[in-house]
Protein backbone atom coordinates (compact mmCIF):
# COMPACT_ATOMS: atom_id res chain seq x y z
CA UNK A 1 21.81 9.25 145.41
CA UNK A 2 25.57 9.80 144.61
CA UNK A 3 26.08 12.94 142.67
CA UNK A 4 29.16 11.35 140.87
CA UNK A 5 26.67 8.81 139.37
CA UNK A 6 24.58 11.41 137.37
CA UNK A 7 24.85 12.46 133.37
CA UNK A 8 25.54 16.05 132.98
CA UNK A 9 22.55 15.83 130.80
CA UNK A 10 19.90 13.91 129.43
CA UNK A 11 20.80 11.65 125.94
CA UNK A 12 19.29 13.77 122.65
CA UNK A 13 15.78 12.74 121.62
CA UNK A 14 15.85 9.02 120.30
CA UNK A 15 19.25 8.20 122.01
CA UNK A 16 19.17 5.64 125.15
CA UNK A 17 21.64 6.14 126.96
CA UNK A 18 23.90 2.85 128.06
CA UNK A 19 26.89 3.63 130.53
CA UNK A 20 26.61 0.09 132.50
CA UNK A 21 27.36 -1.83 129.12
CA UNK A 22 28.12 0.41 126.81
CA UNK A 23 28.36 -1.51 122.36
CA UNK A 24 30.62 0.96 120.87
CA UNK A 25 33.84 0.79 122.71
CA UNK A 26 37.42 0.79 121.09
CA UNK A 27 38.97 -1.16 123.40
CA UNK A 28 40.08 -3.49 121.18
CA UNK A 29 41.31 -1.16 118.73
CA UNK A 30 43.15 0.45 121.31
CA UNK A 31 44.81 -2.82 122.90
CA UNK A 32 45.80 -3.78 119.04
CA UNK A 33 47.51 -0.06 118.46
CA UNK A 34 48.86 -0.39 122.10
CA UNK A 35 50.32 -3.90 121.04
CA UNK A 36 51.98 -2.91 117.84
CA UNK A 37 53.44 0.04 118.98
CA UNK A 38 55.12 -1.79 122.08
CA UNK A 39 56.95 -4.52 119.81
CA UNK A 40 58.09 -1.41 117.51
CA UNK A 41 59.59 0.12 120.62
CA UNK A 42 60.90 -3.43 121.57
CA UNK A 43 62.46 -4.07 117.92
CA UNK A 44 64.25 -0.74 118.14
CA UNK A 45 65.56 -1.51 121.12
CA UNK A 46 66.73 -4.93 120.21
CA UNK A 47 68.35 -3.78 116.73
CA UNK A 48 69.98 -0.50 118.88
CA UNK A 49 71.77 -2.95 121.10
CA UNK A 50 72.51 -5.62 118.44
CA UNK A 51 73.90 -3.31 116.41
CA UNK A 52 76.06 -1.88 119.36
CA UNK A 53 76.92 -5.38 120.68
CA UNK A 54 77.75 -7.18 117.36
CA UNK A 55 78.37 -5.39 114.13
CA UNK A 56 80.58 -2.41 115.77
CA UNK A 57 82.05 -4.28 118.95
CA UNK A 58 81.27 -1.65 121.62
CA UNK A 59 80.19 -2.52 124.98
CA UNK A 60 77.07 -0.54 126.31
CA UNK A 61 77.95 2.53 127.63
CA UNK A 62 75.73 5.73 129.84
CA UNK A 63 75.79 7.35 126.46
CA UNK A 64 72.88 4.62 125.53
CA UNK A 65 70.81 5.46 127.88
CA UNK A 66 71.23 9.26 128.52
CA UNK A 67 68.07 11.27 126.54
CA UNK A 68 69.51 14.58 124.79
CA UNK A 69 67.63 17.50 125.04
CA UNK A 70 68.23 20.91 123.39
């Protein structure tokens, strides 16, 4: 018996208790948030360096990738 493998206590009165295959997960919530929030990132990144590249003719520089703290 593996210690690791134990509740740290028993389920309330009329709750069974399903860790192998647990029904209420958010998983897919979560990979849906996960998902929008990467192409945000992604589209801000794209219209940062399109806006750089094309509309005010600069060239990329270290100051586009240096993070500002203060």
């Amino acid at each position: 018996m593996d210690i690791q493998n134990l509740p740290a206590l028993p389920p309330p009165p009329g709750v069974k208790s399903q860790f192998d295959h647990p029904s209420d997960t958010m998983v897919t919530l979560l990979t849906i948030v996960n998902a929008i929030f990467v192409g945000l990132a992604f589209l801000t990144v794209v219209v940062r360096v399109g806006t750089r590249s094309f509309i005010s003719r600069q060239t990329l520089g270290w100051d586009d990738g240096k993070v500002y703290l203060n």
